[in-house]
PDB file of N, CA and C in Angstrom:
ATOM      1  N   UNK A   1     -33.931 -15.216   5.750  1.00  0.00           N
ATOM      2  CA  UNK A   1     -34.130 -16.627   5.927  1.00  0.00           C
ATOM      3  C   UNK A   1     -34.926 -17.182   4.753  1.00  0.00           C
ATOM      4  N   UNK A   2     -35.766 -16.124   4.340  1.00  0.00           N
ATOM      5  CA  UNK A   2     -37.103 -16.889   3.003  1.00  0.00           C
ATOM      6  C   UNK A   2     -35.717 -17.294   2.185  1.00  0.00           C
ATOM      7  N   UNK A   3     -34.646 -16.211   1.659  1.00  0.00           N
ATOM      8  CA  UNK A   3     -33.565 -16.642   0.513  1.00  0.00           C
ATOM      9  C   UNK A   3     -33.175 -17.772   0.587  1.00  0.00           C
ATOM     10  N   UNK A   4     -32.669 -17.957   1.925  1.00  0.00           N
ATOM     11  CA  UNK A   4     -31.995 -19.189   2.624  1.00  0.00           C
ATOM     12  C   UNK A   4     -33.147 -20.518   2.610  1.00  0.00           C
ATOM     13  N   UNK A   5     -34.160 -20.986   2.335  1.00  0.00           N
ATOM     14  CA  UNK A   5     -34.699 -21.594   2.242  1.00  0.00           C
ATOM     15  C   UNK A   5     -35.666 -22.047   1.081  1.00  0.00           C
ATOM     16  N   UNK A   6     -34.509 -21.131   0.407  1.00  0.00           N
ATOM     17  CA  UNK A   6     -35.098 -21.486  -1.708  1.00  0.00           C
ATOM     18  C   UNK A   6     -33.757 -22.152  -2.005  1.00  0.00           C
ATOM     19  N   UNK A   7     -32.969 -21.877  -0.973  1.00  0.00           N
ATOM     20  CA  UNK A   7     -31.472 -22.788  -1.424  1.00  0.00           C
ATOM     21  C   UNK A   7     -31.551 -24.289  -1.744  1.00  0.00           C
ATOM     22  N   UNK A   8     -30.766 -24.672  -2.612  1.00  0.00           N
ATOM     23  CA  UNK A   8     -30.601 -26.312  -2.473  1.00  0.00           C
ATOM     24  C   UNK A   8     -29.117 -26.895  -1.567  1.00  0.00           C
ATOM     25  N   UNK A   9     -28.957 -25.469  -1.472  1.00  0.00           N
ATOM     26  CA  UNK A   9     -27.721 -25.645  -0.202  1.00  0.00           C
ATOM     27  C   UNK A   9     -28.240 -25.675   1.056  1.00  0.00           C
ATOM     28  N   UNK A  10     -29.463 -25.605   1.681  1.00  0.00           N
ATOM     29  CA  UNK A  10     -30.375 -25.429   2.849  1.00  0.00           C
ATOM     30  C   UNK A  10     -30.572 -27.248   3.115  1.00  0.00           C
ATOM     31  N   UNK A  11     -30.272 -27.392   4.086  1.00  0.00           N
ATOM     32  CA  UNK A  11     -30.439 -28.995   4.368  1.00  0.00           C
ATOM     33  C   UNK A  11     -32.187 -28.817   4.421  1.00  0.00           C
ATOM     34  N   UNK A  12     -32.781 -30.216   4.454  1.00  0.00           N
ATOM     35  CA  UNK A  12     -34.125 -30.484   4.777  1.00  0.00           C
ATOM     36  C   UNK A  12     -34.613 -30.369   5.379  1.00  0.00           C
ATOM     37  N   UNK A  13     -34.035 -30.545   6.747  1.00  0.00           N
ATOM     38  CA  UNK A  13     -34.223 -30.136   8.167  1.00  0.00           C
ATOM     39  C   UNK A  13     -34.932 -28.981   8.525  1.00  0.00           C
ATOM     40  N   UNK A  14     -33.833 -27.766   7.812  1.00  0.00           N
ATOM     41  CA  UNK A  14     -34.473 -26.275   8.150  1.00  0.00           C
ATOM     42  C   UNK A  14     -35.073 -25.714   7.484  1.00  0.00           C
ATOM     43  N   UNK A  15     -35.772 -26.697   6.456  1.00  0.00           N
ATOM     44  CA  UNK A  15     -36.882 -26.183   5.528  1.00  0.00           C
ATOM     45  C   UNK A  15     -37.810 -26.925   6.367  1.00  0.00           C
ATOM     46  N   UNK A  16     -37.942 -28.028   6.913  1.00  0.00           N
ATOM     47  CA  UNK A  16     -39.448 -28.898   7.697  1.00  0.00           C
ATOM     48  C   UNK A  16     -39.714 -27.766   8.865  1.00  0.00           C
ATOM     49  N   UNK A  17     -38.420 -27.529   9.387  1.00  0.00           N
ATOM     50  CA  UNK A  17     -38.752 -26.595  10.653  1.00  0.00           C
ATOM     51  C   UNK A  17     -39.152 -25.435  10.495  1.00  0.00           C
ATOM     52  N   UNK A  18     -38.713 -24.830   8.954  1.00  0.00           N
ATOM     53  CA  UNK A  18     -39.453 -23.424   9.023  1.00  0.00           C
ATOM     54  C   UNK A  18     -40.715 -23.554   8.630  1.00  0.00           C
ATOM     55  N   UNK A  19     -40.958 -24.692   8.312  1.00  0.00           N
ATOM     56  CA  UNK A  19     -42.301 -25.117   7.752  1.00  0.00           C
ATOM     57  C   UNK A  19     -43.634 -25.419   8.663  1.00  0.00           C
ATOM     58  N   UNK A  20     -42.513 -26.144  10.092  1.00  0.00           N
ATOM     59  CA  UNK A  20     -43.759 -26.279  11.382  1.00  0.00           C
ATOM     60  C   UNK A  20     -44.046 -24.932  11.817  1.00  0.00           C
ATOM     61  N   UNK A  21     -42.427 -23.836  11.904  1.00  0.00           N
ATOM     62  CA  UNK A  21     -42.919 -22.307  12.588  1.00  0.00           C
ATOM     63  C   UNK A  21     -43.825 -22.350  11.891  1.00  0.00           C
ATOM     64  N   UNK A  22     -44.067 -21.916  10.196  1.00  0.00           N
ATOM     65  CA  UNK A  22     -45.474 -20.842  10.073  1.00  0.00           C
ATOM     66  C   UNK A  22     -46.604 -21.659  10.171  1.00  0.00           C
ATOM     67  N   UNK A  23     -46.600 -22.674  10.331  1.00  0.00           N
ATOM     68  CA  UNK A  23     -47.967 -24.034  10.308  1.00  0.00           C
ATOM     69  C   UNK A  23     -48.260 -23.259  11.902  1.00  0.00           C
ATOM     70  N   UNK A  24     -47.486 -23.617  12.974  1.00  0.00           N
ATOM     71  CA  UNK A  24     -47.464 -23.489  14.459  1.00  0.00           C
ATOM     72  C   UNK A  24     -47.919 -21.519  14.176  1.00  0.00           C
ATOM     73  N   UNK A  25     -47.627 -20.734  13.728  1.00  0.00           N
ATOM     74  CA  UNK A  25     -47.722 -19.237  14.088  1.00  0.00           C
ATOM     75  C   UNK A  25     -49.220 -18.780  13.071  1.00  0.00           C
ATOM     76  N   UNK A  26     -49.390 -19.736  12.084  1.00  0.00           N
ATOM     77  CA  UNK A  26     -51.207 -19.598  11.615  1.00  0.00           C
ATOM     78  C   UNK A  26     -52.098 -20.308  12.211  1.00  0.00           C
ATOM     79  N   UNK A  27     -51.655 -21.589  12.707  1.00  0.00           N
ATOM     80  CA  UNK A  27     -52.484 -22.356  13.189  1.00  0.00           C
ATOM     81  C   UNK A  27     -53.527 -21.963  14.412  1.00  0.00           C
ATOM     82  N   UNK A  28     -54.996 -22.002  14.299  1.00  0.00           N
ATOM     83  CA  UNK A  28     -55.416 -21.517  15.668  1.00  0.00           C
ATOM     84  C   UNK A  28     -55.388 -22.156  16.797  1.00  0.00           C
ATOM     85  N   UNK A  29     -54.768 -23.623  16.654  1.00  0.00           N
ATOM     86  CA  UNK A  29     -53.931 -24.384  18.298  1.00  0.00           C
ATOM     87  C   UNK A  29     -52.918 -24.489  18.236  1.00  0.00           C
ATOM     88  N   UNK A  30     -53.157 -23.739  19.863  1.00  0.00           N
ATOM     89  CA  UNK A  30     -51.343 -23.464  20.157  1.00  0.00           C
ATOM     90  C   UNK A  30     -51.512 -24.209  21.583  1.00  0.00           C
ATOM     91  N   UNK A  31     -50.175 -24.757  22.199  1.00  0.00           N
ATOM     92  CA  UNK A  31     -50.098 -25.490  23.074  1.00  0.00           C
ATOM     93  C   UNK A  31     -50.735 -24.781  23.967  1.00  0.00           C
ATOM     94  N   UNK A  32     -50.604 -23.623  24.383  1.00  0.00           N
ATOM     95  CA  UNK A  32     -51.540 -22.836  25.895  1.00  0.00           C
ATOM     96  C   UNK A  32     -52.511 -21.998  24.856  1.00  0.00           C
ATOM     97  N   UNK A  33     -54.198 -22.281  25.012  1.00  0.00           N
ATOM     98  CA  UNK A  33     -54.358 -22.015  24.295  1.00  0.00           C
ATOM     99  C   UNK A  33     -54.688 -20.310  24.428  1.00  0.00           C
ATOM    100  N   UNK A  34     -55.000 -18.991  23.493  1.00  0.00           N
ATOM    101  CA  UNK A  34     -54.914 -17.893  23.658  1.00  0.00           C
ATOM    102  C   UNK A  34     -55.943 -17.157  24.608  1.00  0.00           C
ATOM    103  N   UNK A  35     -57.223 -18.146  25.057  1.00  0.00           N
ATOM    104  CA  UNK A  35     -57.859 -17.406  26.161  1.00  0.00           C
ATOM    105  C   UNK A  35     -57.442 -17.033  27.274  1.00  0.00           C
ATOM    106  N   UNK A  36     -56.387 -18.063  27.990  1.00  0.00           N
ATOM    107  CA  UNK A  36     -55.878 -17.952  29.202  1.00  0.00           C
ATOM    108  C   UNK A  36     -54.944 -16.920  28.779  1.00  0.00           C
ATOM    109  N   UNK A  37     -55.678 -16.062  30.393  1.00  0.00           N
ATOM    110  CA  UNK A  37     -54.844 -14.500  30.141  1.00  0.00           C
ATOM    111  C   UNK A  37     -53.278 -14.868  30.358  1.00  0.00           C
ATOM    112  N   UNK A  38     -52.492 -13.784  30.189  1.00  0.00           N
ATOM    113  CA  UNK A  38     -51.228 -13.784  29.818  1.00  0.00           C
ATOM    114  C   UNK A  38     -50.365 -14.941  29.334  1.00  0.00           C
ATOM    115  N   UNK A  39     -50.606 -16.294  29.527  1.00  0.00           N
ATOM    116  CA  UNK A  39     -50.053 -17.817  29.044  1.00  0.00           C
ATOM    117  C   UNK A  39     -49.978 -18.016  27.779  1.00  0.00           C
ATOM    118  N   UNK A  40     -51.497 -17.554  27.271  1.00  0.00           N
ATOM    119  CA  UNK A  40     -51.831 -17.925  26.234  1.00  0.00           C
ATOM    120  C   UNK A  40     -51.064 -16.788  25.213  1.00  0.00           C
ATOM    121  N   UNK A  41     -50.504 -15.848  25.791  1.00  0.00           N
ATOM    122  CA  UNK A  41     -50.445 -15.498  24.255  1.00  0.00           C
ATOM    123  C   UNK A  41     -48.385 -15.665  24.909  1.00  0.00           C
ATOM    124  N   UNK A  42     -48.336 -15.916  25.757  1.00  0.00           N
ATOM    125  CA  UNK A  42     -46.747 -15.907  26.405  1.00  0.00           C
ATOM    126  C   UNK A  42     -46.012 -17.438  25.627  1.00  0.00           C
ATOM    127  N   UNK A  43     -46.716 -18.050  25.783  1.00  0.00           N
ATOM    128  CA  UNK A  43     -46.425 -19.100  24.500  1.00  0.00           C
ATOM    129  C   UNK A  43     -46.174 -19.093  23.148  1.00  0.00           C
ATOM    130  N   UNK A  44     -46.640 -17.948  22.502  1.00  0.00           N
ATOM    131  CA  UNK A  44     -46.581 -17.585  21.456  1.00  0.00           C
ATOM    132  C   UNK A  44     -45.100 -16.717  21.162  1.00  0.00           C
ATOM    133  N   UNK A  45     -44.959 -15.704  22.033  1.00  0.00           N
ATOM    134  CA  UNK A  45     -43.798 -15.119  22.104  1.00  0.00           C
ATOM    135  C   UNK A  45     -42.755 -15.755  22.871  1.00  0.00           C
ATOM    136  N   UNK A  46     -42.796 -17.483  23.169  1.00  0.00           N
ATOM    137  CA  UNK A  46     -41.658 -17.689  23.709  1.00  0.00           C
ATOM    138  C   UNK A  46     -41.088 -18.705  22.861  1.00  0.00           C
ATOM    139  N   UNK A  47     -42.089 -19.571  22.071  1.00  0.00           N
ATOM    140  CA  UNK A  47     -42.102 -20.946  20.996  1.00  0.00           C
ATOM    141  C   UNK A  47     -41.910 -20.107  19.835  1.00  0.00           C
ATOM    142  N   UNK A  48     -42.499 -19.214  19.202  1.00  0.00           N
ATOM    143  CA  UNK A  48     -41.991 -18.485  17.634  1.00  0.00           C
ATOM    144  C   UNK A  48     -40.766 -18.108  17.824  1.00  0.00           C
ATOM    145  N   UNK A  49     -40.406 -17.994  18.506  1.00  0.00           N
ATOM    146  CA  UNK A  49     -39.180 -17.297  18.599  1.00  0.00           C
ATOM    147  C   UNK A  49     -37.615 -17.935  18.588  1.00  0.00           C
ATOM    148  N   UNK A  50     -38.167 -19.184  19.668  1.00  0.00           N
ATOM    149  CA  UNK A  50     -37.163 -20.384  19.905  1.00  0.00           C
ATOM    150  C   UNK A  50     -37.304 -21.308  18.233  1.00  0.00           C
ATOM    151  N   UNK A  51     -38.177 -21.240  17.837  1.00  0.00           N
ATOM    152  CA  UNK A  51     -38.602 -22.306  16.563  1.00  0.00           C
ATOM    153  C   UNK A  51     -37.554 -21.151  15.045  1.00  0.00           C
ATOM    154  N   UNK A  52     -37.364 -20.106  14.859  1.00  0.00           N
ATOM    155  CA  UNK A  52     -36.805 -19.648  14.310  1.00  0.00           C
ATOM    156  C   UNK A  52     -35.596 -19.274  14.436  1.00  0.00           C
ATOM    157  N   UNK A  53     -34.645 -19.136  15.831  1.00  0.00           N
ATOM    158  CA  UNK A  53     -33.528 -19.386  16.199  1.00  0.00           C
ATOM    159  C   UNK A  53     -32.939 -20.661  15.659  1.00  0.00           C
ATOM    160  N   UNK A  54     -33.854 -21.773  15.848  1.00  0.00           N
ATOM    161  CA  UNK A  54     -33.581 -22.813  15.624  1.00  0.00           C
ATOM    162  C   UNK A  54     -33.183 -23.571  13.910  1.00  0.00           C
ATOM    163  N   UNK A  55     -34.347 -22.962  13.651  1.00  0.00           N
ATOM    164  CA  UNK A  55     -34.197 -22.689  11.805  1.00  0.00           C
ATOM    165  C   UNK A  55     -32.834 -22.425  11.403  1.00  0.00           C
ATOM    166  N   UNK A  56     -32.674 -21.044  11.926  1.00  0.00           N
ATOM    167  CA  UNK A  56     -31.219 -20.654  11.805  1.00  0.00           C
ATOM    168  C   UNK A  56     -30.088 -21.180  11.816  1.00  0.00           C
ATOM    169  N   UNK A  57     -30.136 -21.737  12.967  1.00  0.00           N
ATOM    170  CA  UNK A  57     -28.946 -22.522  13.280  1.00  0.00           C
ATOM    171  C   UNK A  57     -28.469 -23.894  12.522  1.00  0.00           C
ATOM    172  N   UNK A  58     -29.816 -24.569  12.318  1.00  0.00           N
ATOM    173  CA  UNK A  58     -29.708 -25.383  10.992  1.00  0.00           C
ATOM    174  C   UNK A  58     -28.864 -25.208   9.579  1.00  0.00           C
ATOM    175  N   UNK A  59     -29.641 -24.185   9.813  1.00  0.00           N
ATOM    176  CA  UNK A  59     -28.890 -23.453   8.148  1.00  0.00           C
ATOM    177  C   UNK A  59     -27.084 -23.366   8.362  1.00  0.00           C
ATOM    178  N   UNK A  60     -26.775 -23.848   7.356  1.00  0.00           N
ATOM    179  CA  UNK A  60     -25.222 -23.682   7.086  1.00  0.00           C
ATOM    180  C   UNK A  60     -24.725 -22.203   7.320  1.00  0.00           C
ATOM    181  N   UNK A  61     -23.596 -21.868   8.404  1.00  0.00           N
ATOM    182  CA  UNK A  61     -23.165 -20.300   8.390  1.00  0.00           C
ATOM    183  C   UNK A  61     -23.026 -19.664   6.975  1.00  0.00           C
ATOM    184  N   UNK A  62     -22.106 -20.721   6.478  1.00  0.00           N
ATOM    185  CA  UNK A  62     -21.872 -20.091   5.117  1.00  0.00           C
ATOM    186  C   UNK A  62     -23.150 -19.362   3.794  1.00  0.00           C
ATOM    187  N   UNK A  63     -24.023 -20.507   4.192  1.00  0.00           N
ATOM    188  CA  UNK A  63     -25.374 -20.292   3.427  1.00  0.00           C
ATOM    189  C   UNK A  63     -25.874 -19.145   3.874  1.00  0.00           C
ATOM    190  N   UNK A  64     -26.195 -19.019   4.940  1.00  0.00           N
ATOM    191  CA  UNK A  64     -26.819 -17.949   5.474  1.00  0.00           C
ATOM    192  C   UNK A  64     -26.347 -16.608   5.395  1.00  0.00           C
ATOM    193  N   UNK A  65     -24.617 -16.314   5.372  1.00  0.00           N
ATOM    194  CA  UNK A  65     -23.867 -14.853   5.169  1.00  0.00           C
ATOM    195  C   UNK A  65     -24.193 -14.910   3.546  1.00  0.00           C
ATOM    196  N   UNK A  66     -24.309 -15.665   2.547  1.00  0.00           N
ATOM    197  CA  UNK A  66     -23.928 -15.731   1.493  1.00  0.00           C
ATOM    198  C   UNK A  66     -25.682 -14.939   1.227  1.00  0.00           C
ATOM    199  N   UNK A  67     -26.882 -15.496   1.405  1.00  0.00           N
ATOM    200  CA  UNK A  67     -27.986 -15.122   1.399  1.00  0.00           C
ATOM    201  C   UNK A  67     -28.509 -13.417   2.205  1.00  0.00           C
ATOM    202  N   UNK A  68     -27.818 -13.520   3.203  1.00  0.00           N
ATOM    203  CA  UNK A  68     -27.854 -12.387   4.026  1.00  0.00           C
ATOM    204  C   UNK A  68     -27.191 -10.964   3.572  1.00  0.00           C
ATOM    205  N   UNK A  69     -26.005 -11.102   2.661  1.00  0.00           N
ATOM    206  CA  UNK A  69     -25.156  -9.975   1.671  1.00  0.00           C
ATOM    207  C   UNK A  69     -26.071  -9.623   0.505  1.00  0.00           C
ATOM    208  N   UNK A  70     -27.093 -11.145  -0.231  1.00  0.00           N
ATOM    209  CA  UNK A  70     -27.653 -10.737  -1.062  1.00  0.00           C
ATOM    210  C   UNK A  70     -28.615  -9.816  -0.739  1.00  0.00           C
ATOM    211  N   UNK A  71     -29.360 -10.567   0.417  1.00  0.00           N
ATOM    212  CA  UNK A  71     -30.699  -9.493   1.353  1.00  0.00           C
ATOM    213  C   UNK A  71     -30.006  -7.823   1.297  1.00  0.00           C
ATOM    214  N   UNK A  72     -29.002  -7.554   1.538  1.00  0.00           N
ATOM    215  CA  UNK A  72     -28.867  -6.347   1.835  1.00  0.00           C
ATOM    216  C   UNK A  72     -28.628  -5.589   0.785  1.00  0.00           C
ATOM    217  N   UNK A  73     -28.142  -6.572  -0.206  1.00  0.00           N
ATOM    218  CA  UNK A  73     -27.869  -5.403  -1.836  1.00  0.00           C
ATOM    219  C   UNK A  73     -29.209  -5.094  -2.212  1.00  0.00           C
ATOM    220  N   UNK A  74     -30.248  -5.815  -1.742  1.00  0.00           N
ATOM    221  CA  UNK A  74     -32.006  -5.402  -2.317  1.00  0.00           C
ATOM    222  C   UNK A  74     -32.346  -4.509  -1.868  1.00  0.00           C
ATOM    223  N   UNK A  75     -31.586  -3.587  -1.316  1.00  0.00           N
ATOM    224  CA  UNK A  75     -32.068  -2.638  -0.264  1.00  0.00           C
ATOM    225  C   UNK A  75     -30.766  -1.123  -1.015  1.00  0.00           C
ATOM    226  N   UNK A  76     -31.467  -0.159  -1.265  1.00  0.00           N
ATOM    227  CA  UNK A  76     -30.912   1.259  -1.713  1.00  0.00           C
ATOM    228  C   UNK A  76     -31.313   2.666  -1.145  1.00  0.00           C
ATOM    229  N   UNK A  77     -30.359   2.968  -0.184  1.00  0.00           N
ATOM    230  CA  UNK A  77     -30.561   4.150   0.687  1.00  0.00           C
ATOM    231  C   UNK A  77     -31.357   3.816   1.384  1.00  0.00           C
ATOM    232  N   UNK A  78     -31.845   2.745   2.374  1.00  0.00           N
ATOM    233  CA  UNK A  78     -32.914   2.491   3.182  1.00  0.00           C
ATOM    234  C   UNK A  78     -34.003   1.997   2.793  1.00  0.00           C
ATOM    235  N   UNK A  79     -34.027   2.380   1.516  1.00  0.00           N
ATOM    236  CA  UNK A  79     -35.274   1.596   0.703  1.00  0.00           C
ATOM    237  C   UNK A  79     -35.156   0.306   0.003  1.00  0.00           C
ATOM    238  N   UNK A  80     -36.459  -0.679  -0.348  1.00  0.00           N
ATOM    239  CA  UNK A  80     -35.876  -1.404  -1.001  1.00  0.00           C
ATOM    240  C   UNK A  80     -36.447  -1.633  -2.877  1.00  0.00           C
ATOM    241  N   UNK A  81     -35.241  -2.072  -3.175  1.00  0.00           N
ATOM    242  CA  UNK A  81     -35.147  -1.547  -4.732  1.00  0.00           C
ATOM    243  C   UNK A  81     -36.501  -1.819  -5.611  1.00  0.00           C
ATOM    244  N   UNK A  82     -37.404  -2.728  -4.898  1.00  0.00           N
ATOM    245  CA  UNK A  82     -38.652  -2.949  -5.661  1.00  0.00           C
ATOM    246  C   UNK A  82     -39.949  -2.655  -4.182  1.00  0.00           C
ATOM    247  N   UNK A  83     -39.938  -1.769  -4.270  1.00  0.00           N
ATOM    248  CA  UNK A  83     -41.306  -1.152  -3.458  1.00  0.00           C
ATOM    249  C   UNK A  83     -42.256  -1.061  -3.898  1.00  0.00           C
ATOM    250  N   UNK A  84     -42.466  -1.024  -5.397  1.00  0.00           N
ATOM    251  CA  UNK A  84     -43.584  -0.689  -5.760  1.00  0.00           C
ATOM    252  C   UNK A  84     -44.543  -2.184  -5.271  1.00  0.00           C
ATOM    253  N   UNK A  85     -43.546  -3.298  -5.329  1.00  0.00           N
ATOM    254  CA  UNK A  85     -44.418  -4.191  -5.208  1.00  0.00           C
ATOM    255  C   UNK A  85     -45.250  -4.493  -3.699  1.00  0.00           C
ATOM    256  N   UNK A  86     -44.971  -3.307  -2.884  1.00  0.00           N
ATOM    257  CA  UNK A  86     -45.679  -3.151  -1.655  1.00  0.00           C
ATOM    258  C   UNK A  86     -46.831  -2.413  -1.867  1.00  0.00           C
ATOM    259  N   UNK A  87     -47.198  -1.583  -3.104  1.00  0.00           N
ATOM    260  CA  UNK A  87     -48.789  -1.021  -3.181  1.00  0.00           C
ATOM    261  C   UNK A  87     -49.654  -1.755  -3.130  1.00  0.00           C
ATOM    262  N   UNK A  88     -50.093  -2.986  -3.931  1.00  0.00           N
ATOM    263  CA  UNK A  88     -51.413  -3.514  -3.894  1.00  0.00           C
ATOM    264  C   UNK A  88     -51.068  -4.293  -2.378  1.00  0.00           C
ATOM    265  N   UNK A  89     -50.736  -4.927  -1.424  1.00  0.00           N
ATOM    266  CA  UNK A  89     -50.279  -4.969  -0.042  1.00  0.00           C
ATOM    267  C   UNK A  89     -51.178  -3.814   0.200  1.00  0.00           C
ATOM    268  N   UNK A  90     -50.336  -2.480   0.359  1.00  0.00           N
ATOM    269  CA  UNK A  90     -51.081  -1.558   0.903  1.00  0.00           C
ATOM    270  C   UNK A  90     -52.060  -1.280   1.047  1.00  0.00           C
ATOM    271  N   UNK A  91     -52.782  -1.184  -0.342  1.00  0.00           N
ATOM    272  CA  UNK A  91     -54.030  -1.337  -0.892  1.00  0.00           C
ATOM    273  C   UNK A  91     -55.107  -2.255  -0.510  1.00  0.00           C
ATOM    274  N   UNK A  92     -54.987  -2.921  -0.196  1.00  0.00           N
ATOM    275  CA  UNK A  92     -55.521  -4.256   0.228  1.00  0.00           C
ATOM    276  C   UNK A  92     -56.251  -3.506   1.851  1.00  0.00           C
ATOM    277  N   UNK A  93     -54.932  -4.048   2.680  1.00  0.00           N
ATOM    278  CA  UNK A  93     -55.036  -3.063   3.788  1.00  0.00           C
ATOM    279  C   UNK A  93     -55.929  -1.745   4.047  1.00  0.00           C
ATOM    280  N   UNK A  94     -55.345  -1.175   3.485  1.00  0.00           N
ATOM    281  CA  UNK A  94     -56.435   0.277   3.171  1.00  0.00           C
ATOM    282  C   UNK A  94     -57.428   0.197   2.938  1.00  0.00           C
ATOM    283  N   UNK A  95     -57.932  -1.047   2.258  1.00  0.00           N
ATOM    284  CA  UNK A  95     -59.555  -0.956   1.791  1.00  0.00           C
ATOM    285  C   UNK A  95     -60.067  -2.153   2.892  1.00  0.00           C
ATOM    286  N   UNK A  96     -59.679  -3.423   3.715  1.00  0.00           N
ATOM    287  CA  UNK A  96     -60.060  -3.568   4.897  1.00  0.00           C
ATOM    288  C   UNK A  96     -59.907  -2.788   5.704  1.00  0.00           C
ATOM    289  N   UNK A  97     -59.201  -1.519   6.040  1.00  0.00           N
ATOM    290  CA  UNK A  97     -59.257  -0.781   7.098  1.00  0.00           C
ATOM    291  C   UNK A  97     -60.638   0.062   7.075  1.00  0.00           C
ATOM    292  N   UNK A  98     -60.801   0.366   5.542  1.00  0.00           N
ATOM    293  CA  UNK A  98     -61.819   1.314   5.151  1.00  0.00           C
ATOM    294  C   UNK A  98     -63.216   0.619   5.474  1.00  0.00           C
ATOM    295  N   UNK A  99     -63.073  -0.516   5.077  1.00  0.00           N
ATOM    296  CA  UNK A  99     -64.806  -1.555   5.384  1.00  0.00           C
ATOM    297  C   UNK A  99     -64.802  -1.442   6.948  1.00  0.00           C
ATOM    298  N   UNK A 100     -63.707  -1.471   8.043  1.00  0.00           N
ATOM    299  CA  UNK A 100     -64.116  -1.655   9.109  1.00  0.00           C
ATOM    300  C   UNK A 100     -64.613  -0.423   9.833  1.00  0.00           C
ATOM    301  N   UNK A 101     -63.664   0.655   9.071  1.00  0.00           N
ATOM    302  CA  UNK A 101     -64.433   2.203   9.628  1.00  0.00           C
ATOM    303  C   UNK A 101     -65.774   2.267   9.127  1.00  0.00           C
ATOM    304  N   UNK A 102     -66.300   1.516   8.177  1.00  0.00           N
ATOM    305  CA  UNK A 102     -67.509   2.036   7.711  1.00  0.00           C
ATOM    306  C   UNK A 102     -68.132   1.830   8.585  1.00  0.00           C
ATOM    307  N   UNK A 103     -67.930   0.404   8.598  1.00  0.00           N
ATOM    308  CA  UNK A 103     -69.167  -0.705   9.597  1.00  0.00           C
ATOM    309  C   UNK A 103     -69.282  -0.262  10.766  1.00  0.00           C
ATOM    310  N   UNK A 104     -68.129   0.086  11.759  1.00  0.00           N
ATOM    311  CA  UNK A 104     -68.227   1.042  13.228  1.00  0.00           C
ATOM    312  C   UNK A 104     -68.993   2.326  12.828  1.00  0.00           C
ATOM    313  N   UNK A 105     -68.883   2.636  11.827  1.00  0.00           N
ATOM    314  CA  UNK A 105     -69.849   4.102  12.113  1.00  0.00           C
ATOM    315  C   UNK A 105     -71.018   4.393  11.473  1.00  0.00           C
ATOM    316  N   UNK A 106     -71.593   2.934  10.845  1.00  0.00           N
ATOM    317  CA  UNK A 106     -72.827   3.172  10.051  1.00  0.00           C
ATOM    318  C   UNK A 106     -73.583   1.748  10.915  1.00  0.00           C
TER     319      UNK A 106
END
């Protein structure tokens, strides 16, 4: 969908809407908000979900198989052809994981 929404073949529409999902899925108000047990987070998994279906469907079929063939040539034997650019990611990760083990055990 990210491909599909660098298009200038992507109407406007399903660029605003993919634009409210991640606004709506960072944002810390959400319509039920996350204290209330099970609601709060049942909203989350029922609105992200419907809000990106929706994206989709926006998008032109054609656009989307045409973007979706490219998605898959980036990908070689299961892997994908530029991984390396997942180390500093990793890295990152790894060294907040590492500050939080410290702090629990010191």
């Amino acid at each position: 969908m990210f491909l599909c929404l660098q298009s200038k073949d992507t109407p406007p529409a399903a660029k605003l809407l993919a634009g409210i999902t991640v606004c709506y899925a960072l944002s810390p108000i959400d319509l039920i908000p996350d204290f209330i047990p099970v609601l709060g987070y049942l909203d989350d998994v029922i609105i992200l979900p419907m809000l990106v279906a929706l994206t989709i469907r926006l998008i032109p079929t054609d656009v989307f198989e045409r973007f979706r063939a490219e998605a898959a040539n980036m990908w070689q034997g299961g892997r994908p052809k530029k991984w390396r650019y997942a180390i500093p990611v990793a890295a990152i990760w790894l060294f907040i994981i590492g500050i939080l083990v410290k702090s629990m055990l010191f």
